[in-house]
Protein backbone atom coordinates (compact mmCIF):
# COMPACT_ATOMS: atom_id res chain seq x y z
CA UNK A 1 0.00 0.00 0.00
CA UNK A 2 1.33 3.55 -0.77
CA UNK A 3 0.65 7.21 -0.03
CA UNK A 4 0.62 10.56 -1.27
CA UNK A 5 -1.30 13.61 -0.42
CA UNK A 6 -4.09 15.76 -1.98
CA UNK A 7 -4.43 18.91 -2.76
CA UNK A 8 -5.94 19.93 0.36
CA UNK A 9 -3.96 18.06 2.38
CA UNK A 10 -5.55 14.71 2.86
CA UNK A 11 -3.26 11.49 2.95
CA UNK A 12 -4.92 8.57 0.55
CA UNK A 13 -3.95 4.96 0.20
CA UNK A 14 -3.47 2.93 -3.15
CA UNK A 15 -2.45 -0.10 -3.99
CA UNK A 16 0.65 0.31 -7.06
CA UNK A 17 1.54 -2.53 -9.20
CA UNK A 18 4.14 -2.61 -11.34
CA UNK A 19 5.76 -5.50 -13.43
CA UNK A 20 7.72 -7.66 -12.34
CA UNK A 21 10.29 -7.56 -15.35
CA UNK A 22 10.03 -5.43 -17.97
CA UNK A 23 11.33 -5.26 -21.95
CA UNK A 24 11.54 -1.35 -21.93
CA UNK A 25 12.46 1.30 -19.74
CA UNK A 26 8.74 3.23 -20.53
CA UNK A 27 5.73 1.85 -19.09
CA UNK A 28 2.13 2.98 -19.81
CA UNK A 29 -0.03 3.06 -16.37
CA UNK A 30 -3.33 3.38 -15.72
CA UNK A 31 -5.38 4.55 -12.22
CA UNK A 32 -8.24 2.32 -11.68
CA UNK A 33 -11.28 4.02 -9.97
CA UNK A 34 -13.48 1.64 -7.71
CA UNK A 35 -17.09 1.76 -7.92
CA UNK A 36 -19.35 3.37 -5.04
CA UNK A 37 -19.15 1.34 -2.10
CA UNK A 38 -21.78 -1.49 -1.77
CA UNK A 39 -23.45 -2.58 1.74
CA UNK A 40 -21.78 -5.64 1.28
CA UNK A 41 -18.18 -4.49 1.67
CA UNK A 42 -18.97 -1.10 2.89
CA UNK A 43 -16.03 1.93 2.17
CA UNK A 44 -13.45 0.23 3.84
CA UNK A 45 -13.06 -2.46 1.27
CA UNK A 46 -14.70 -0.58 -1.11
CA UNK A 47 -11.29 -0.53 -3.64
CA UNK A 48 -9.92 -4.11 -2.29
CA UNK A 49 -11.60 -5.97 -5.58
CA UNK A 50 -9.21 -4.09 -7.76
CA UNK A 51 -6.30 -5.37 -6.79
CA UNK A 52 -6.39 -9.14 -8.04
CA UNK A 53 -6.92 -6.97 -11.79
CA UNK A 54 -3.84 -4.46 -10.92
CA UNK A 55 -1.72 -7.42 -10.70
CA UNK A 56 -3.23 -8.98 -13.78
CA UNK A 57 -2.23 -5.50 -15.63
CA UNK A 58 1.21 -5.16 -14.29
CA UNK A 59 2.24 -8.97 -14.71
CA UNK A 60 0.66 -10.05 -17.86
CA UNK A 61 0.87 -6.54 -19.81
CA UNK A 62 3.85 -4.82 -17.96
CA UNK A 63 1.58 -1.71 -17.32
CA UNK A 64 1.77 0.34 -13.97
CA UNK A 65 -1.64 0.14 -12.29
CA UNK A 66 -2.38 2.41 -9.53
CA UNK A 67 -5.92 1.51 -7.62
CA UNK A 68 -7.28 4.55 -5.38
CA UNK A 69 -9.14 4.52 -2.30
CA UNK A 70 -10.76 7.49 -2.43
CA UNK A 71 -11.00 9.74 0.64
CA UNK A 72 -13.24 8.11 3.15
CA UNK A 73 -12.93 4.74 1.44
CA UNK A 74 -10.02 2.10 2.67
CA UNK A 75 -6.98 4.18 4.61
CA UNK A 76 -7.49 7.33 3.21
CA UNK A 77 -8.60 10.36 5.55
CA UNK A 78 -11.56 12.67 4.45
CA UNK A 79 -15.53 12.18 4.15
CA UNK A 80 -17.23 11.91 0.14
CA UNK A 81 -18.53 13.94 -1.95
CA UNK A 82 -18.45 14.07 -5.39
CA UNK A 83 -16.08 16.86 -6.20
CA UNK A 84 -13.76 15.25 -3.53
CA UNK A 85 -13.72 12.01 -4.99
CA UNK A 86 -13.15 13.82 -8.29
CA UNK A 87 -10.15 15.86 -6.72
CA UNK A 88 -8.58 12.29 -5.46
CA UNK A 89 -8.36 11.01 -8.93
CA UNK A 90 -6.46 13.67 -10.15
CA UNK A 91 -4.49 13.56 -7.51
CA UNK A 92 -3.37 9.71 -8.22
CA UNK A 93 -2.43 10.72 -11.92
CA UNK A 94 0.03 13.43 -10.55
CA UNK A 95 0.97 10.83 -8.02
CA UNK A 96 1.76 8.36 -11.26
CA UNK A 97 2.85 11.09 -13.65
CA UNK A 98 5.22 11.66 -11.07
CA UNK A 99 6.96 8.26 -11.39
CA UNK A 100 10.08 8.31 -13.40
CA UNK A 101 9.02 5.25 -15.53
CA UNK A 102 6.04 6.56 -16.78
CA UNK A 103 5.18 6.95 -20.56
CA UNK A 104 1.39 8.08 -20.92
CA UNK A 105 -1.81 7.26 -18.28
CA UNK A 106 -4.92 5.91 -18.86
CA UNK A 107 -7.96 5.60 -16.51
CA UNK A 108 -10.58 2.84 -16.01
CA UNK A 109 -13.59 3.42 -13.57
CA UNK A 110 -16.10 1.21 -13.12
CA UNK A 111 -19.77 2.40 -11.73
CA UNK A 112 -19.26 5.98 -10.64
CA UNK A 113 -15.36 5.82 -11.09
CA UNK A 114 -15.81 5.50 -14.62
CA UNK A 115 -17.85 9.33 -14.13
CA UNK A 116 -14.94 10.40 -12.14
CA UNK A 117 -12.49 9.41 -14.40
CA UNK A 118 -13.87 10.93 -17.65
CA UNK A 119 -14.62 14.27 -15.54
CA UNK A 120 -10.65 14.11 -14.94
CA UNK A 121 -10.09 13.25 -18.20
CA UNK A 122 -11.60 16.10 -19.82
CA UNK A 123 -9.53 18.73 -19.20
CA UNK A 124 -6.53 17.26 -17.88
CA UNK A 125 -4.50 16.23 -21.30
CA UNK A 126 -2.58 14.01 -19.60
CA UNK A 127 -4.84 11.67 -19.90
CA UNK A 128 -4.52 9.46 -23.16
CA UNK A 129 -7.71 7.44 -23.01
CA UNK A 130 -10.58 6.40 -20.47
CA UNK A 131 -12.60 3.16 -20.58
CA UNK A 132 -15.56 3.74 -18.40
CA UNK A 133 -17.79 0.79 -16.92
CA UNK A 134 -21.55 0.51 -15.44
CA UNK A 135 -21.00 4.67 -15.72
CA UNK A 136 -23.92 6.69 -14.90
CA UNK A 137 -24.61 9.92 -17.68
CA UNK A 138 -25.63 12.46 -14.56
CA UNK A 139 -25.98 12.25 -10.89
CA UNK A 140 -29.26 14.24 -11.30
CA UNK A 141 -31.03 11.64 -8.98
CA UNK A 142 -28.46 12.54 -5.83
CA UNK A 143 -30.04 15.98 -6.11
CA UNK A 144 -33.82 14.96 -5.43
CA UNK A 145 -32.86 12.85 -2.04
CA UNK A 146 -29.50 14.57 -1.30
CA UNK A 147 -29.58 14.14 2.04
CA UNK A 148 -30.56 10.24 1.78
CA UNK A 149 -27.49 10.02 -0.43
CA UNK A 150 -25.44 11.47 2.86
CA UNK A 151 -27.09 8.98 5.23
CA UNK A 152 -26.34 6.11 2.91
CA UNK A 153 -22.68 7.32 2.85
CA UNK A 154 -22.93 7.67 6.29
CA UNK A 155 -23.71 4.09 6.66
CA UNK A 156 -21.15 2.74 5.16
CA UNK A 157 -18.66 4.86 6.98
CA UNK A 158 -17.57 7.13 3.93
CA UNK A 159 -18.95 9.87 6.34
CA UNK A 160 -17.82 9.93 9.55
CA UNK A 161 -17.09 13.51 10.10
CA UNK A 162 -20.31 14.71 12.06
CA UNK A 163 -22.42 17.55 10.91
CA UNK A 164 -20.54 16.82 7.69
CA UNK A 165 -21.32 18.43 5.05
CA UNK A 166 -22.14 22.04 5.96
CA UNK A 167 -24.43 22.74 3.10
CA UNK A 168 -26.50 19.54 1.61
CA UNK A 169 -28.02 21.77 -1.05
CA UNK A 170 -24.44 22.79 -1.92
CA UNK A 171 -22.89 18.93 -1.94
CA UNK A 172 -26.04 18.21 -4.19
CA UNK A 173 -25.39 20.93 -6.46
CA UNK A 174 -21.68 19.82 -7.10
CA UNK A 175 -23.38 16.31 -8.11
CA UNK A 176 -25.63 17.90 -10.37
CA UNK A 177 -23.28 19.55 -11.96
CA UNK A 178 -21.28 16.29 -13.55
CA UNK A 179 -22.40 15.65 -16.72
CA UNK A 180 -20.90 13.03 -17.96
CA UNK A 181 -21.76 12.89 -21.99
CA UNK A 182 -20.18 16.65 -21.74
CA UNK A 183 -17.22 15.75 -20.46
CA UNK A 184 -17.16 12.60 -23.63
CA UNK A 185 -17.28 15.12 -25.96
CA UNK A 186 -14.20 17.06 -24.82
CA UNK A 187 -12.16 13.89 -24.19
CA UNK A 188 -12.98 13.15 -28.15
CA UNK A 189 -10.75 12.40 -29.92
CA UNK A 190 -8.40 10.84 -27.55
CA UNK A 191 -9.82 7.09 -27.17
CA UNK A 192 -12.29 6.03 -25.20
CA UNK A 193 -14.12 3.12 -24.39
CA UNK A 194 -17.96 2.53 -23.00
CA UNK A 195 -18.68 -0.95 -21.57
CA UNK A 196 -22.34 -1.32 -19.77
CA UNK A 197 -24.00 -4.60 -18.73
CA UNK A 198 -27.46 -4.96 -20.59
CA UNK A 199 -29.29 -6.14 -17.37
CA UNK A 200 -28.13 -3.27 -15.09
CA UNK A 201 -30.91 -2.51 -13.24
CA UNK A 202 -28.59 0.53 -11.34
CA UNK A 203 -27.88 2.46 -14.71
CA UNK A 204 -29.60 2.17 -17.94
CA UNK A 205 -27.50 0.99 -20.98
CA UNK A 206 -28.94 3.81 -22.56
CA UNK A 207 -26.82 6.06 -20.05
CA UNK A 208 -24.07 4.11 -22.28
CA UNK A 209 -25.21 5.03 -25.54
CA UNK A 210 -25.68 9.02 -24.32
CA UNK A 211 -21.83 8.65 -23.51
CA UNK A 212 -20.71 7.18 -26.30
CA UNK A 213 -22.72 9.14 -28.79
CA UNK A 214 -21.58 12.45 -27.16
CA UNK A 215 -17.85 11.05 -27.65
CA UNK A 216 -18.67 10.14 -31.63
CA UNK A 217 -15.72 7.75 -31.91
CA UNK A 218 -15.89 5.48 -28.57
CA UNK A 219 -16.18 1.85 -28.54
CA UNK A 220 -19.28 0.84 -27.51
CA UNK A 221 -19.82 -2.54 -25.89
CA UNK A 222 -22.96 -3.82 -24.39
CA UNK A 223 -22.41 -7.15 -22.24
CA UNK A 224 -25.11 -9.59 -22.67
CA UNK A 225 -26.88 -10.87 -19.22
CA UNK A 226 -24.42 -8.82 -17.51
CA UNK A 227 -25.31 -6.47 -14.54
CA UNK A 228 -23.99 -3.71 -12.94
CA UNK A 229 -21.12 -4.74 -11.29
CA UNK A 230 -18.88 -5.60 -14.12
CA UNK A 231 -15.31 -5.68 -12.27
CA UNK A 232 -16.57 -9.54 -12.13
CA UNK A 233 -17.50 -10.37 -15.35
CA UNK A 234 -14.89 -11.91 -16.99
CA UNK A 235 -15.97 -10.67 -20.60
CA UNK A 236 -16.06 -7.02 -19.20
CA UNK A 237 -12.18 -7.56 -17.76
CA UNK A 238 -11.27 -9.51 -21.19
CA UNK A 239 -12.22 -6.60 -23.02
CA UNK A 240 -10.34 -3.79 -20.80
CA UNK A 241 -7.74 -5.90 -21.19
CA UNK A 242 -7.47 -5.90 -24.81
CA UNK A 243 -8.26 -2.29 -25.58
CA UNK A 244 -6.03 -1.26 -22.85
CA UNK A 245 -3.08 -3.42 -24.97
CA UNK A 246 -4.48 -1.58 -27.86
CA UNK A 247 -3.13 1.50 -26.46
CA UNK A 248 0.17 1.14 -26.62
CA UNK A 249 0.43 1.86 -29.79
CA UNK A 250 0.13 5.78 -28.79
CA UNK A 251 2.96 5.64 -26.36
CA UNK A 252 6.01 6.78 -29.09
């Protein structure tokens, strides 16, 4: 496990894997943003399912893959919100740009930390490519029960500051301000990729399409039978996989 700092001066955790051996002196890497938190594993494992694929990345492709606990999530400090979480993943592509070995970075998110990660993407240029997975369009629904959305966070001990946040109307109006087909078009026409399980009963497919359509050029995949969480499907992984190696060819 690693550390760095944010911005504002919170200390985050990650988990970095890097290849064993490697042919070349250059390696690509690529920050892989968790999903939100289930009940199941609640924040403090939230990122933990990652790791088995950062291995798989670094071993088998000799890529540098950097997973991030986002603030409130595994051992990093801070509470969630949106533009937080947002702030964390840039924060862990400095933290990888800043490694000597590094030739070009590419982000994966599944759920949510596919949003995140094109909403980095966007504007910082960095940023070669983004695959995106189970990604949501908008987080207009936050903003009708924000304060539900804070308990829930709560709950899984994401929030544990009390009287955190100071303004719910203000945390939901960061959320609605994400828009996730925007930021597609501005990451156009660096690559992108847009994988969505057809039976996701969390976020439409058609979330998918808006994404992809707003890019023009992304690769648009819709898994069969698969649902939301798509970090273990192994078609979903097999196909991250395989455009991620298709990358390489923009590293020069």
């Amino acid at each position: 496990m690693i550390h760095w700092q944010t911005f504002d001066g919170l200390k985050l955790a990650g988990y970095l894997a890097r290849p064993e051996s490697r042919r070349t002196r250059a390696l690509p890497g690529v920050v892989l943003c968790p999903a939100f938190p289930s009940a199941a594993n609640g924040g403090k494992r939230a990122a933990d399912r990652l790791y088995p694929l950062a291995d798989r990345i670094a071993q088998n492709m000799e890529w540098i893959a950097l997973v991030l606990n986002y603030r409130g999530c595994g051992d990093s400090e801070g509470d969630f919100s949106l533009d937080g979480w947002t702030d964390d993943v840039l924060s862990a592509v400095d933290h990888l740009d800043g490694l000597e070995e590094i030739e070009g970075i590419w982000l994966a998110g599944f759920g949510i930390g596919g949003a995140l990660a094109a909403h980095v993407a966007q504007e910082d240029l960095r940023v070669r490519g983004v695959a995106t997975m189970g990604a949501p369009v908008d987080f207009d629904h936050w903003g009708l029960d924000a304060s539900g959305v804070v308990e829930y966070a709560r709950s899984l001990g994401i929030i544990t500051t009390p009287d955190y946040p100071d303004s719910v109307d203000s945390w939901a109006k960061a959320a609605r301000s994400i828009r996730i087909d925007r930021c597609a078009a501005e990451i156009a026409p660096r690559p992108m990729l847009v994988l969505h399980g057809s039976d996701d009963r969390e976020v439409s497919p058609l979330d998918a399409r808006a994404i992809a359509d707003a890019h023009g050029d992304a690769g648009l995949r819709i898994i069969s039978g698969a649902g939301h969480r798509l970090h273990s499907d192994p078609r979903c992984i097999a196909i991250l996989l395989g455009w991620l190696d298709s990358q390489i060819t923009l590293i020069p």
